[in-house]
C-alpha atoms as a PDB file:
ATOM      1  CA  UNK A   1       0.000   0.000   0.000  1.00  0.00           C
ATOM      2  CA  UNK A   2       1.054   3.086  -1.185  1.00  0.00           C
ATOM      3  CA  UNK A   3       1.440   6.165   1.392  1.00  0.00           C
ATOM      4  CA  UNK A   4       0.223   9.522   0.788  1.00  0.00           C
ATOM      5  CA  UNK A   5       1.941  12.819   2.173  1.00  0.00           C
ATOM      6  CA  UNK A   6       0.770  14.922   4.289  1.00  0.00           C
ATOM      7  CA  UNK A   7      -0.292  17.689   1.811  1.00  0.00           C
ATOM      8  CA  UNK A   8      -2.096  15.038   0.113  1.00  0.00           C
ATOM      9  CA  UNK A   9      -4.192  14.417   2.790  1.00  0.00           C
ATOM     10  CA  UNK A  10      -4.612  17.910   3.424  1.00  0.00           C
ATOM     11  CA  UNK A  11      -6.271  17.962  -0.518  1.00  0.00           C
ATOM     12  CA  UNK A  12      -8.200  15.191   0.523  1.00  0.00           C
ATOM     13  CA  UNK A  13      -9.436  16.308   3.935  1.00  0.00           C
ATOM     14  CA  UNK A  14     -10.139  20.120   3.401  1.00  0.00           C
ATOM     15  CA  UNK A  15     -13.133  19.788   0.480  1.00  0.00           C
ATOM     16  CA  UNK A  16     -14.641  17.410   3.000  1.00  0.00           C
ATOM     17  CA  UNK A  17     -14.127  19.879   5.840  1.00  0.00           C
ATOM     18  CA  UNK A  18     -15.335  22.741   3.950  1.00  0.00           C
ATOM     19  CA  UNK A  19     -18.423  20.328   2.643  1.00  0.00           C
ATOM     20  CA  UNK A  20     -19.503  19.661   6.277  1.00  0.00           C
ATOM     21  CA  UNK A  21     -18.595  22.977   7.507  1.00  0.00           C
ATOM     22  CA  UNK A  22     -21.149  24.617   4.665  1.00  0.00           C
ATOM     23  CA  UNK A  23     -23.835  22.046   6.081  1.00  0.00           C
ATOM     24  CA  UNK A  24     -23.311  22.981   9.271  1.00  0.00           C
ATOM     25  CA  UNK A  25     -24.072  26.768   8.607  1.00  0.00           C
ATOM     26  CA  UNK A  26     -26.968  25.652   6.771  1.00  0.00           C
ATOM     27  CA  UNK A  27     -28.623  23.910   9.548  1.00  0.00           C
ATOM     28  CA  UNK A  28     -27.480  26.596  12.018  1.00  0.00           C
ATOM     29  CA  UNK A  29     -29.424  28.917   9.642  1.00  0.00           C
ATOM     30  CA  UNK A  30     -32.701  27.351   9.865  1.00  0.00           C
ATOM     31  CA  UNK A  31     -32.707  26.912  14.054  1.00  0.00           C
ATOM     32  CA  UNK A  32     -32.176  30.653  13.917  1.00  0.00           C
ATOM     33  CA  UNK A  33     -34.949  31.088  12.020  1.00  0.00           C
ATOM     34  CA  UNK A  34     -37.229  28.743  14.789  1.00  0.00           C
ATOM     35  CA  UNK A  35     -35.815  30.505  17.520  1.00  0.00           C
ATOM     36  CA  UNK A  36     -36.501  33.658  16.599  1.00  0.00           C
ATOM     37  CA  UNK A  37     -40.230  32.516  15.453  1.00  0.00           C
ATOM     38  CA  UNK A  38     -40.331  31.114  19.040  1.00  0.00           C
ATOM     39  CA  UNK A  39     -39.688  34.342  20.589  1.00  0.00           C
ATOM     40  CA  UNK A  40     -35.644  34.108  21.340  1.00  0.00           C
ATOM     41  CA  UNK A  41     -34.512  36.903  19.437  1.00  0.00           C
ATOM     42  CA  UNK A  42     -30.910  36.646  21.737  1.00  0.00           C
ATOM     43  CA  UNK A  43     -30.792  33.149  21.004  1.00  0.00           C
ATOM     44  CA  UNK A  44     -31.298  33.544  17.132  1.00  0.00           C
ATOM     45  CA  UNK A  45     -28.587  36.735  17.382  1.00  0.00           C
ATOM     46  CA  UNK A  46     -26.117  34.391  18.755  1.00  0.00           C
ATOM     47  CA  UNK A  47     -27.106  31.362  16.341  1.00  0.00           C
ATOM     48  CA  UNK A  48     -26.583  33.778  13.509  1.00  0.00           C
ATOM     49  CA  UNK A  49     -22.787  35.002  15.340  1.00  0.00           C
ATOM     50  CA  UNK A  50     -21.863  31.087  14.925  1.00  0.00           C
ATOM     51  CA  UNK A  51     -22.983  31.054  11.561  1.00  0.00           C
ATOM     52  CA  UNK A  52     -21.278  33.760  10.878  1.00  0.00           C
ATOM     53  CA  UNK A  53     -18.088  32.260  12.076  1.00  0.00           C
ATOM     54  CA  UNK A  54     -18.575  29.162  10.041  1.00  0.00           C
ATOM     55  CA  UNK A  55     -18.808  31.323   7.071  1.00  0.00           C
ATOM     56  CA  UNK A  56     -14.931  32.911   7.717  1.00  0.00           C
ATOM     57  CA  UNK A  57     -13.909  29.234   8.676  1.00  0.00           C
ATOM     58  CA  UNK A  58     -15.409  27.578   5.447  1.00  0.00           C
ATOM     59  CA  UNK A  59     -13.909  30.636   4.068  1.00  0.00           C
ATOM     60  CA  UNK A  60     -10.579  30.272   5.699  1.00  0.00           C
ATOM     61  CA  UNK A  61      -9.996  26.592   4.594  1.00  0.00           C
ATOM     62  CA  UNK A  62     -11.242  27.574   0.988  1.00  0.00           C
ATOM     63  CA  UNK A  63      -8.215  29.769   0.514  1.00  0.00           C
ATOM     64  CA  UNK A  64      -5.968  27.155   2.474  1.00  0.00           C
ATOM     65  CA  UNK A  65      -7.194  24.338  -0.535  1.00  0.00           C
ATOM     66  CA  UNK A  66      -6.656  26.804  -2.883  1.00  0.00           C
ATOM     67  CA  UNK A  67      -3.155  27.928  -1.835  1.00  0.00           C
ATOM     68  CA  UNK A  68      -1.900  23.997  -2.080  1.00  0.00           C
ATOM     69  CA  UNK A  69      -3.616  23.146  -4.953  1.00  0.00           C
ATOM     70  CA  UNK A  70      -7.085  22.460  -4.814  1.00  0.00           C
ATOM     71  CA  UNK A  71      -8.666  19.100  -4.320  1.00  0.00           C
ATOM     72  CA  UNK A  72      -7.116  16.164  -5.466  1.00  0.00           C
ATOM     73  CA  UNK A  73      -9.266  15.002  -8.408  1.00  0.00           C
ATOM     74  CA  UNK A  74     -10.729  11.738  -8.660  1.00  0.00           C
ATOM     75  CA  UNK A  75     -10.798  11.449  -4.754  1.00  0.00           C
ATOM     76  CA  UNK A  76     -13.678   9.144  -5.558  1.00  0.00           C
ATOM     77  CA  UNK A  77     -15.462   9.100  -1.742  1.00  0.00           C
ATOM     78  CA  UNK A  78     -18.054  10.297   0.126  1.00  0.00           C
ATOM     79  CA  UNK A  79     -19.316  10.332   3.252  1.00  0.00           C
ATOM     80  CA  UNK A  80     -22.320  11.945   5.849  1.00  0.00           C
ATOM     81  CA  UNK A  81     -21.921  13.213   9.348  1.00  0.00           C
END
C-alpha cells in the first residue's frame, strides 16, 4: 500500500471539511430562524454570530485548498456526518 503525504491528505481532507462545515451553517441557519419565530430573538442573534463564524472558517480553509492546490481530483469518496 502506497502512502500519501501529508499535503495530500490535506487535498483530501479540506473539500470534506469545507463540505460539512457549509452544512453545518446551513442547519445553524434554519434553528435561527425557529428561535426567533419562538420568541428568542438573543438566542437567534447568537445562532446567527456562529454562523457567521462558520462562514470565515469555510472561508478560511477555501483559501488554504486553494493555496496547495485544490482538491485532489478523482478522490472518488463520500461520506455523511
Amino acid at each position: 500500500m502506497m502512502s500519501i503525504s501529508d499535503l495530500e491528505k490535506l487535498r483530501i481532507l479540506l473539500p470534506h471539511w469545507i463540505e460539512h462545515n457549509h452544512s453545518h451553517a446551513a442547519e445553524f441557519g434554519k434553528w435561527s430562524e425557529v428561535a426567533e419565530k419562538d420568541g428568542l430573538p438573543e438566542v437567534a442573534q447568537l445562532i446567527n454570530q456562529a454562523v457567521s463564524n462558520l462562514k470565515e472558517a469555510g472561508a478560511a480553509l477555501t483559501e488554504a485548498l486553494d493555496r496547495i492546490g485544490g482538491p485532489v481530483s478523482g478522490d472518488g469518496h463520500h461520506h455523511h456526518h
